[in-house]
Protein backbone atom coordinates (compact mmCIF):
# COMPACT_ATOMS: atom_id res chain seq x y z
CA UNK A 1 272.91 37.36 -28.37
CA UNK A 2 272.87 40.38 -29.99
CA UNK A 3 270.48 43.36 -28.76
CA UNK A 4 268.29 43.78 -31.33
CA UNK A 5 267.42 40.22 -30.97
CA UNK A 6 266.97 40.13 -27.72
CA UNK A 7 264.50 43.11 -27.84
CA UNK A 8 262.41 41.15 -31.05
CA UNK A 9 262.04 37.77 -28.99
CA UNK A 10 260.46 40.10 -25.75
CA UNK A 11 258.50 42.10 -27.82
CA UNK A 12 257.07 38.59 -29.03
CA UNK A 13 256.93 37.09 -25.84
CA UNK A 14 254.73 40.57 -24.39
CA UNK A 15 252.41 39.75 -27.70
CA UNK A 16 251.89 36.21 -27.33
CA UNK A 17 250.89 36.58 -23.60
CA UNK A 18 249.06 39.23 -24.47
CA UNK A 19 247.06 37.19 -26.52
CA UNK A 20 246.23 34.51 -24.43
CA UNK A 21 245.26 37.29 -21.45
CA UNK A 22 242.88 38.64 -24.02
CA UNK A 23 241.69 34.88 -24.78
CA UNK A 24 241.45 33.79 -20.98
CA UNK A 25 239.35 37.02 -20.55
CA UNK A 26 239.61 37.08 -17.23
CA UNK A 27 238.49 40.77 -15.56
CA UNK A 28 241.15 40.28 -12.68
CA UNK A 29 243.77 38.70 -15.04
CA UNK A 30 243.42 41.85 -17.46
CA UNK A 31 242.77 44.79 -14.86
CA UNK A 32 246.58 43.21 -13.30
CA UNK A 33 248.56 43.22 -16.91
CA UNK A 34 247.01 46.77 -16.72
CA UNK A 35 249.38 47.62 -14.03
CA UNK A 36 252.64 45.72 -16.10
CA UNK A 37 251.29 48.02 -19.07
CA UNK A 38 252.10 51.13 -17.04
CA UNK A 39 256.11 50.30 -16.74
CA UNK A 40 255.82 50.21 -19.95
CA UNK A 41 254.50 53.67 -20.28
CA UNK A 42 256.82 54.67 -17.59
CA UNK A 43 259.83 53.54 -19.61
CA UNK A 44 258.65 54.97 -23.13
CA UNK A 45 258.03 58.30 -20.97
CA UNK A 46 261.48 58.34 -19.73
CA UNK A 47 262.55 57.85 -23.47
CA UNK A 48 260.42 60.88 -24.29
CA UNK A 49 262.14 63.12 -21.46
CA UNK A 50 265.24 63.66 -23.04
CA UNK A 51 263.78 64.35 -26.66
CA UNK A 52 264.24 68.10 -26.98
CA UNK A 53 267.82 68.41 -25.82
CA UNK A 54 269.00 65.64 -27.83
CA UNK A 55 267.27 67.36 -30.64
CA UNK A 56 268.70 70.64 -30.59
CA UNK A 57 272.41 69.30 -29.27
CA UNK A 58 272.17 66.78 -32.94
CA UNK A 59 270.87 69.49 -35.00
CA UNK A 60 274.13 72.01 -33.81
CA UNK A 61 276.98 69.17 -33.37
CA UNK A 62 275.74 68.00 -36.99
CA UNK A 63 275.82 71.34 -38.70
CA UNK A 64 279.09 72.72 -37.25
CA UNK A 65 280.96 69.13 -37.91
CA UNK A 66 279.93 69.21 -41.93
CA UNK A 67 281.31 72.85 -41.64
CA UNK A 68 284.87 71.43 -40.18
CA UNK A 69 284.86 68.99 -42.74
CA UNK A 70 284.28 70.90 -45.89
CA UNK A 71 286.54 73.02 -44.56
CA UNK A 72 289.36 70.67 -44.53
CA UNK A 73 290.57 70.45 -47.69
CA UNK A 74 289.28 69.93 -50.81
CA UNK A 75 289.00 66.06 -51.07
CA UNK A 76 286.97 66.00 -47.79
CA UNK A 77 284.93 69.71 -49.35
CA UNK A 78 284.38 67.52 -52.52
CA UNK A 79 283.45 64.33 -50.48
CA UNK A 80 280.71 66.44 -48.20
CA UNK A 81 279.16 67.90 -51.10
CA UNK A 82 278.49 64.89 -52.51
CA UNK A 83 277.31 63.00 -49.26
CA UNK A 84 274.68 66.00 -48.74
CA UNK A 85 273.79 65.64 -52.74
CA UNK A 86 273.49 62.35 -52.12
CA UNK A 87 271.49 62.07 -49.36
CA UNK A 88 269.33 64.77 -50.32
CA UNK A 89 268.71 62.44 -53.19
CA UNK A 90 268.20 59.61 -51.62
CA UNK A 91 265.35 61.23 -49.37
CA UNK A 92 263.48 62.35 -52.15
CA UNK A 93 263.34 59.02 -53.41
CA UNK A 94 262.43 57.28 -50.34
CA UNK A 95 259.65 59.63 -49.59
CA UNK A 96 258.16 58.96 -52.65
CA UNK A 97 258.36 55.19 -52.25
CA UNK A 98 256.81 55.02 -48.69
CA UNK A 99 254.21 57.39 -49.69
CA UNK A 100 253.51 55.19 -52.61
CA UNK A 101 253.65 51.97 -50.24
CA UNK A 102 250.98 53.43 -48.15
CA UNK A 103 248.87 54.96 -50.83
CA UNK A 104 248.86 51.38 -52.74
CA UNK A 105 248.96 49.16 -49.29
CA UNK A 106 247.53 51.02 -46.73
CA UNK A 107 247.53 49.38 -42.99
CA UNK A 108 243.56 48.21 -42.49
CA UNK A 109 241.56 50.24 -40.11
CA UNK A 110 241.17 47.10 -38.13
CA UNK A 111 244.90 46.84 -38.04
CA UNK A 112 245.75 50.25 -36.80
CA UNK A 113 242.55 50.34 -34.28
CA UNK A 114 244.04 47.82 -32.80
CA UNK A 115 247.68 49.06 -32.58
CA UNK A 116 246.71 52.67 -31.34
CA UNK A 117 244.47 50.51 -28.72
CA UNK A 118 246.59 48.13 -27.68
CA UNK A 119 248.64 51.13 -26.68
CA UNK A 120 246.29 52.44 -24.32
CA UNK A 121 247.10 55.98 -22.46
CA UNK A 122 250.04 56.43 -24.91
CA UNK A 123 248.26 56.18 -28.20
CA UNK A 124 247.46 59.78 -28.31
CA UNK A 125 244.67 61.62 -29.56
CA UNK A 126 244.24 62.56 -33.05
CA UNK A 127 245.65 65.25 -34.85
CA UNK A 128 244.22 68.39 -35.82
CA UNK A 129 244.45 69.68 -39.65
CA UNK A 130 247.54 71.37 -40.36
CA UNK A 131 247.08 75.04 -40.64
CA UNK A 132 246.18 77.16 -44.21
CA UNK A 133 249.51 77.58 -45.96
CA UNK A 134 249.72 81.10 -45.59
CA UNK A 135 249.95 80.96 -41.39
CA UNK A 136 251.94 78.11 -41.66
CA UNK A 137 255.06 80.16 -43.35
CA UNK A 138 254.18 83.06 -41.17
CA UNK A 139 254.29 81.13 -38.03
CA UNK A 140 257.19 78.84 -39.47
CA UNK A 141 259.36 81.48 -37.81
CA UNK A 142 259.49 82.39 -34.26
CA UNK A 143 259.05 85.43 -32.69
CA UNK A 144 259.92 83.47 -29.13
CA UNK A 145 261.72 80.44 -29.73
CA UNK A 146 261.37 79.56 -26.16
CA UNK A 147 257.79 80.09 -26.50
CA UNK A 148 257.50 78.22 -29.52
CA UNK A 149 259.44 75.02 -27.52
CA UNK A 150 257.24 75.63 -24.56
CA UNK A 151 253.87 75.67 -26.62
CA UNK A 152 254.99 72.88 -28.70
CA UNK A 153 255.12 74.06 -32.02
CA UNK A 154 258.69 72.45 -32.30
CA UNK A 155 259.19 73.29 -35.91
CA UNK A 156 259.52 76.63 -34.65
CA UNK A 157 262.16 75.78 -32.51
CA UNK A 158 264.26 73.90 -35.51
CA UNK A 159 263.96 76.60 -37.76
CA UNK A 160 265.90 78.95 -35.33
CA UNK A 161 268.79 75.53 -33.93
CA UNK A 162 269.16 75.39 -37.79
CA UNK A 163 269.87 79.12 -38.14
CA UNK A 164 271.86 79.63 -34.90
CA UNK A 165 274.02 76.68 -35.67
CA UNK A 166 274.83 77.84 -39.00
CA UNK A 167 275.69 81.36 -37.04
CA UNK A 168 277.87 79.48 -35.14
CA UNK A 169 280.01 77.89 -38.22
CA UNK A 170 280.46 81.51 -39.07
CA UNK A 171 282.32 82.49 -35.94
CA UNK A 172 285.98 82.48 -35.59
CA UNK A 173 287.74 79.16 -34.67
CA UNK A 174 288.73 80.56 -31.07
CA UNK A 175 284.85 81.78 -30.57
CA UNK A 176 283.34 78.88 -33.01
CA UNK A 177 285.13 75.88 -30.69
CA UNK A 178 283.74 76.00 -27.12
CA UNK A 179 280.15 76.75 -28.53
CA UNK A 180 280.51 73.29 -30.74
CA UNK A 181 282.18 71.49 -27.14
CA UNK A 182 279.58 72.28 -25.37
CA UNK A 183 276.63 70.94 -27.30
CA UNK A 184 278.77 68.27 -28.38
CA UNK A 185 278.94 67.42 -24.21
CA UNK A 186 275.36 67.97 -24.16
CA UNK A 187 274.61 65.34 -27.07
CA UNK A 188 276.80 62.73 -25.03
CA UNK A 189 275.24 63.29 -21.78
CA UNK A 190 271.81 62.73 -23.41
CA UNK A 191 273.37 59.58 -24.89
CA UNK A 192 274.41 58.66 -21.73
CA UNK A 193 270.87 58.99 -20.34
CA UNK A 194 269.12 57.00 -23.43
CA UNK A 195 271.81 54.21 -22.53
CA UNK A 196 270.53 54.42 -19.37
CA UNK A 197 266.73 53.94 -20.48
CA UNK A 198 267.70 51.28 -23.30
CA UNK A 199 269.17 48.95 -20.60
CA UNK A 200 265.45 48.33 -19.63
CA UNK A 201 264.63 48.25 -23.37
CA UNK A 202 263.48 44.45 -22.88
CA UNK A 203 261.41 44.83 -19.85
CA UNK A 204 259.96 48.28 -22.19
CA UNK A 205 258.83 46.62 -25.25
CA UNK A 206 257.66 42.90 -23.36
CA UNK A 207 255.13 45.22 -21.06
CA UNK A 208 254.33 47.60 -24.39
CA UNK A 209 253.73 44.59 -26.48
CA UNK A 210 251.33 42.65 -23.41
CA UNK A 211 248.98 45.67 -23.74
CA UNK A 212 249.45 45.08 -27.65
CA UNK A 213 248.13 41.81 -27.59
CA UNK A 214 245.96 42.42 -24.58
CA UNK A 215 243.81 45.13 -25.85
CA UNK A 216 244.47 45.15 -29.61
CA UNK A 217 244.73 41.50 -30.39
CA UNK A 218 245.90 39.79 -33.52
CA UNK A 219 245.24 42.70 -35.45
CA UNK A 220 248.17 45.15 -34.29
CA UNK A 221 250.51 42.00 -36.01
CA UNK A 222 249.72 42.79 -39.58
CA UNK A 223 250.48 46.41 -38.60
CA UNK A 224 253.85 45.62 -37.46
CA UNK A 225 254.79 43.31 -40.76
CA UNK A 226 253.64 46.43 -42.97
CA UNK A 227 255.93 48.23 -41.47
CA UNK A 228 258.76 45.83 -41.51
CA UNK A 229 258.00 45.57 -45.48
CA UNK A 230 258.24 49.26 -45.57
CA UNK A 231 261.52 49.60 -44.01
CA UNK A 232 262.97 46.90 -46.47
CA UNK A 233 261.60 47.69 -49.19
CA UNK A 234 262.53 51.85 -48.85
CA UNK A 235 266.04 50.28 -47.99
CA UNK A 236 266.17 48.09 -51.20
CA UNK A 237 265.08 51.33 -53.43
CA UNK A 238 267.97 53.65 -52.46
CA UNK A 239 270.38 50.53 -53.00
CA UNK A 240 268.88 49.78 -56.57
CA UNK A 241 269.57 52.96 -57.07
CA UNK A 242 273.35 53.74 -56.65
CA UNK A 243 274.04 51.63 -59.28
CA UNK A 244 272.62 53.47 -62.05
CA UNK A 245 273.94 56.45 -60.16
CA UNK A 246 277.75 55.17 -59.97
CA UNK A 247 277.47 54.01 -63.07
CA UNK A 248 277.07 57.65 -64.25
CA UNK A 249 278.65 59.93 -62.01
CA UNK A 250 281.13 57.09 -61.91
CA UNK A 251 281.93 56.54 -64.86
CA UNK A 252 282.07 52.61 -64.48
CA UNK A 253 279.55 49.97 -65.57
CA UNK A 254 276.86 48.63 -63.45
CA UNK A 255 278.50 44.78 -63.35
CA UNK A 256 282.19 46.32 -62.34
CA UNK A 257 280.67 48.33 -59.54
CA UNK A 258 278.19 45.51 -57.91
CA UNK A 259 281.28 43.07 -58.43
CA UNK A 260 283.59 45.03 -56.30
CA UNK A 261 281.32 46.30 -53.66
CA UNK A 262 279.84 42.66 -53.06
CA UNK A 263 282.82 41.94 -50.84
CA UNK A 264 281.77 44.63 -48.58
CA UNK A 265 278.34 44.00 -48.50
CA UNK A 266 278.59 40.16 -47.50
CA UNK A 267 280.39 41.75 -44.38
CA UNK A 268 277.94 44.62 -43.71
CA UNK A 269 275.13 42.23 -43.61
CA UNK A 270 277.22 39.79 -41.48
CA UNK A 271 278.34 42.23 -38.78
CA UNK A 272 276.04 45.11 -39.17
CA UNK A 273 278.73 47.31 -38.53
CA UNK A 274 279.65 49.88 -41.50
CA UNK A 275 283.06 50.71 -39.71
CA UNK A 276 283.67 46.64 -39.70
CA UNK A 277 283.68 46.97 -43.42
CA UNK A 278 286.12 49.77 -43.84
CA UNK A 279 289.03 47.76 -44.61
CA UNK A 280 286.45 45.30 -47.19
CA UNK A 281 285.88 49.14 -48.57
CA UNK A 282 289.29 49.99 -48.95
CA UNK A 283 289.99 46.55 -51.08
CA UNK A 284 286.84 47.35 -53.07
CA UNK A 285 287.66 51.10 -53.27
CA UNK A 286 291.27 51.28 -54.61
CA UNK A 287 291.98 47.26 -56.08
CA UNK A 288 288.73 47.15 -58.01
CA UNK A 289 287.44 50.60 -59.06
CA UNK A 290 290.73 52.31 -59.68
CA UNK A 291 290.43 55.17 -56.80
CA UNK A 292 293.58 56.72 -55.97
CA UNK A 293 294.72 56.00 -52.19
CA UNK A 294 294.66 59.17 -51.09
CA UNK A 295 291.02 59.80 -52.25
CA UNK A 296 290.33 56.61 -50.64
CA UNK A 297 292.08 57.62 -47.41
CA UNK A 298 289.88 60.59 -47.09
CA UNK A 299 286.70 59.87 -48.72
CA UNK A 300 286.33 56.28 -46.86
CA UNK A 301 286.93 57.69 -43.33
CA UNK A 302 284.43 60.54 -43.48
CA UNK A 303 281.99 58.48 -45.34
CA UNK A 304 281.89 55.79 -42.16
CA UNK A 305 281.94 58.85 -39.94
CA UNK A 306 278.74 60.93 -41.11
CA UNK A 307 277.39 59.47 -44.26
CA UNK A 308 274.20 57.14 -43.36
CA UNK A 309 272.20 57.41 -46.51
CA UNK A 310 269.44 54.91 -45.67
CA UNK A 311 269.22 55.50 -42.31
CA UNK A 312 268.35 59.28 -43.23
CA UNK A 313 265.73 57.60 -45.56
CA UNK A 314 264.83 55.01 -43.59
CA UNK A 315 264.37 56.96 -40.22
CA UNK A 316 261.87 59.65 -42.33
CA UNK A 317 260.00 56.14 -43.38
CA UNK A 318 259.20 55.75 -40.10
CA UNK A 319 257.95 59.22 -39.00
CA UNK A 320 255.74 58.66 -42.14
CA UNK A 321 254.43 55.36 -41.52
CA UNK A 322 253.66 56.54 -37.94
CA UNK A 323 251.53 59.59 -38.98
CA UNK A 324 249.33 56.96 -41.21
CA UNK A 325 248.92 54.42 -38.82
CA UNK A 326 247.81 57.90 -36.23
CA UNK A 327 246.09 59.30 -38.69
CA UNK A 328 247.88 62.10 -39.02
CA UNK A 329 247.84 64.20 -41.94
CA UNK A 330 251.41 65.85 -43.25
CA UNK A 331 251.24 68.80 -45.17
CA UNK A 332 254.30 69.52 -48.12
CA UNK A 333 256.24 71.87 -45.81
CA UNK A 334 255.83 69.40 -42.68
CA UNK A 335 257.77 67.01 -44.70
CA UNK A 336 259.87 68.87 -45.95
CA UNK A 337 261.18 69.89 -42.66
CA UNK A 338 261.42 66.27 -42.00
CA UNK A 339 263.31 65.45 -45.23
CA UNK A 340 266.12 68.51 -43.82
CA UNK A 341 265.98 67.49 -40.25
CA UNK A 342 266.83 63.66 -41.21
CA UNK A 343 269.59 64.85 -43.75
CA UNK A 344 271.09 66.51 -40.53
CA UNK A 345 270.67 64.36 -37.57
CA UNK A 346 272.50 61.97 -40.19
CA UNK A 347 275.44 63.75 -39.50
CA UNK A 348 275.34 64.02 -36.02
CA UNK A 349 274.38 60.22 -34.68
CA UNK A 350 277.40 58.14 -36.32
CA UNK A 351 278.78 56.09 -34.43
CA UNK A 352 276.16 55.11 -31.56
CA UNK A 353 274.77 51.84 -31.34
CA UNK A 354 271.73 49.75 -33.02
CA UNK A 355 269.32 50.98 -30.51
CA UNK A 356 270.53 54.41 -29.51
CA UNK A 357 271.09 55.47 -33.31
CA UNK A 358 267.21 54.37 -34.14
CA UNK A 359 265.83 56.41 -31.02
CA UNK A 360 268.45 59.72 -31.63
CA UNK A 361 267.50 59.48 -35.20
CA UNK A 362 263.73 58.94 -35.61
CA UNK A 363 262.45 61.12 -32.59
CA UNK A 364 264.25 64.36 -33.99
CA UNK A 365 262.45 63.71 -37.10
CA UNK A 366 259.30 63.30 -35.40
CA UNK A 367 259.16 66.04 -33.12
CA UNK A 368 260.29 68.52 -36.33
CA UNK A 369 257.03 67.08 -38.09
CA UNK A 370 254.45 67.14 -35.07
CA UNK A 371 254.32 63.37 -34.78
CA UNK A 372 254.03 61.82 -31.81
CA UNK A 373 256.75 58.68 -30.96
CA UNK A 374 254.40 56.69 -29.35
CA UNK A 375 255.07 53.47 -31.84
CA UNK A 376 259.10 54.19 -31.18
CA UNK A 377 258.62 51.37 -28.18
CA UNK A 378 257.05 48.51 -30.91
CA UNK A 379 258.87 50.04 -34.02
CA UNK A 380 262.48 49.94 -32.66
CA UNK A 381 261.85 46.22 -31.62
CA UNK A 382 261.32 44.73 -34.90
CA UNK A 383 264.52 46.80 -36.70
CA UNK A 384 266.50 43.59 -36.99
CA UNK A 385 265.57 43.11 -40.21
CA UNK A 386 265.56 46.26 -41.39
CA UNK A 387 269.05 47.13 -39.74
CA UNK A 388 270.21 44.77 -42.55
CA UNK A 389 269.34 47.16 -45.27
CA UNK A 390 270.48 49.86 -43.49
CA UNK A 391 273.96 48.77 -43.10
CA UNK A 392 274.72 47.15 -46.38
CA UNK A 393 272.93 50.41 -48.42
CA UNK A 394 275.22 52.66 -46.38
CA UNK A 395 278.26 50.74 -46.91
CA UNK A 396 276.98 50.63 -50.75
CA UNK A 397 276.54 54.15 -50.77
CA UNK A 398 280.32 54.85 -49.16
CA UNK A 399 281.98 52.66 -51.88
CA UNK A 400 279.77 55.11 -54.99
CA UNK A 401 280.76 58.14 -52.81
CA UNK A 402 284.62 57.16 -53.24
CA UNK A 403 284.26 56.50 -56.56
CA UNK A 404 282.24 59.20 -57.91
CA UNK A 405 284.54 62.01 -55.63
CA UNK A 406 287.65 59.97 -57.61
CA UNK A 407 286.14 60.75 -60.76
CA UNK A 408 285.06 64.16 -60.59
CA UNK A 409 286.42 66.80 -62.57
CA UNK A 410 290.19 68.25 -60.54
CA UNK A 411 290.45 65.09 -58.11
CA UNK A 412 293.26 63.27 -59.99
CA UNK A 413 294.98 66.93 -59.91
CA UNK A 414 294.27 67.16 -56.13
CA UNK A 415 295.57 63.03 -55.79
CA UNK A 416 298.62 64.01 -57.34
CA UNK A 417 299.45 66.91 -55.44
């Protein structure tokens, strides 16, 4: 049984008996589940702890490995220009899609009372209004990034990873190469750590999910399937959407290109795996759509490696649906930071598992927008669904990218020489 399965039938199991505590209402009964709520906390705590390093080790191992691959010739230049055009793109348009899902569906007061409560000690408190715009782009920049870290004004702290990492792309290979194995060993051994914390991700979102039930009731449910709709439906947009944009940039009609990347699809949504559909990509890619091998060779491999275009959008989703359900007000340049810190971290979590790649995703986002992850326990159990979308609209997405890059202007002169 597959993990994220196994975490969606505990976090039901914590609900339901959550449920019937809160039915029973028995003083003794509830002041005890109390006490299974706190490992919960405990566990979503030990999550938290390795936040900020993971954060600043994804922000640097993402920027300096899209500089070593536009720097490696000018298939793989072409190919990253795209993915960042692309998923700069695809941002935009998922922001404005969850912002319109919660402006036209909002989650009921009733619904998120009961979701913040059933969290207990971990809900938070509420937000204070973000600042006039004027002290927010003055204070944007640190004076004292350490400071800035320390005082928790993490923005702060992204602006100057962003700038010192792109310092650091700038440096000569013999400088430029310890700097990048270092953080990259820092990312790893944080990885290490969340696998650590994940192995208890069952006992985590069963105890979570009792207090859920327990002290927020039925209500918190409908919370939970907005969100799932949210997810699938921000998903489905940026996948409806490469096939206009293939078709153009492309230069192939809409029926030719959903034809040949079917294939690939029915094995992305079968295995969840985007590197499990490589060789379905490669079929797709150069039998179907007419891309030379060698763009294939080199746009396909890169594209599995770093390009994740709806988890970028998806991820951002997530942060955004959190704020609402917190009440927690984002200002233009908040999101924007988010929009640039989920095009990065992008880069940087290939490669890692269902549950890892969720957690080293979403909290980087949140922490660069002020939110707090204290929904990452609930949210992260209910992604089976989602994960679906995710997978087949980045393995749609890498079949456009090798298109488009084969049809650009000079890449039948670089193919044939």
């Amino acid at each position: 049984m597959s993990q994220p399965l196994i975490l969606l039938i505990f976090l039901v199991l914590g609900f339901v008996g959550g449920l019937i505590l809160r039915a029973i209402g028995n003083p003794g009964l509830a002041a005890g589940s109390d006490y299974v709520v706190l490992v919960g906390e405990i566990w979503l705590r030990a999550l938290q702890m390795t936040s900020l390093p993971l954060l600043i080790a994804l922000l640097i191992t993402g920027i300096a490995g899209a500089g070593d691959v536009a720097a490696s010739g000018r298939i793989a230049g072409r190919s990253l220009k795209w993915i960042i055009l692309l998923v700069a793109g695809a941002i935009l348009i998922g922001s404005a899609v969850t912002l319109a899902f919660i402006a036209i569906w909002p989650v009921a007061p009733v619904a998120r009372e009961a979701l913040v409560a059933g969290l207990g000690a971990v809900g938070g408190s509420p937000a204070s209004p973000p600042p006039p715009l004027r002290e927010w782009l003055v204070n944007v920049i640190p004076t004292n990034p350490f400071a800035a870290t320390a005082s928790g004004a993490i923005l702060s702290m992204v602006i100057f990873v962003m700038l010192f990492a792109l310092a650091i792309t700038r440096l000569p290979p013999e400088r430029r190469a310890p700097l990048i194995a270092f953080f990259d060993a820092v990312n790893q051994a944080m990885m290490v750590m969340v696998g650590w914390v994940l192995k208890l991700a069952p006992l985590g979102a069963f105890t979570l999910a009792l207090g859920v039930g327990l002290h927020g009731g039925a209500g918190a449910a409908g919370a939970i399937v907005q969100y799932v709709l949210l997810e699938c439906v921000a998903g489905a947009a940026i996948i409806l959407a490469l096939y206009p944009l293939t078709a153009i940039f492309g230069r192939i009609s809409p029926l030719r290109f959903a034809r040949a990347v079917a294939p690939p699809q029915i094995v992305a949504a079968s295995t969840q795996s985007s590197l499990a559909s490589l060789p379905a990509m490669i079929t797709a890619a150069e039998g179907q759509l007419d891309v030379p091998p060698r763009v294939a060779g080199v746009t396909l491999p890169i594209a599995v490696s770093i390009f994740k275009i709806t988890s970028a959008t998806m991820n951002l989703a997530v942060v955004l649906f959190t704020a609402h359900v917190l009440g927690i007000e984002i200002s233009a340049g908040t999101l924007i930071a988010g929009m640039v810190v989920a095009c990065l971290v992008s880069f940087g979590v290939a490669g890692l598992p269902g549950a890892s790649s969720f957690f080293a995703s979403v909290v980087p986002i949140a922490l660069a927008m002020g939110v707090p992850t204290t929904l990452l326990a609930i949210l992260i159990a209910v992604e089976v669904i989602p994960d679906l979308f995710r997978t087949v609209g980045n393995v749609t997405a890498d079949v456009a990218l090798t298109r488009i890059v084969a049809m650009r202007k000079g890449s039948r002169e670089a193919t044939a020489a």
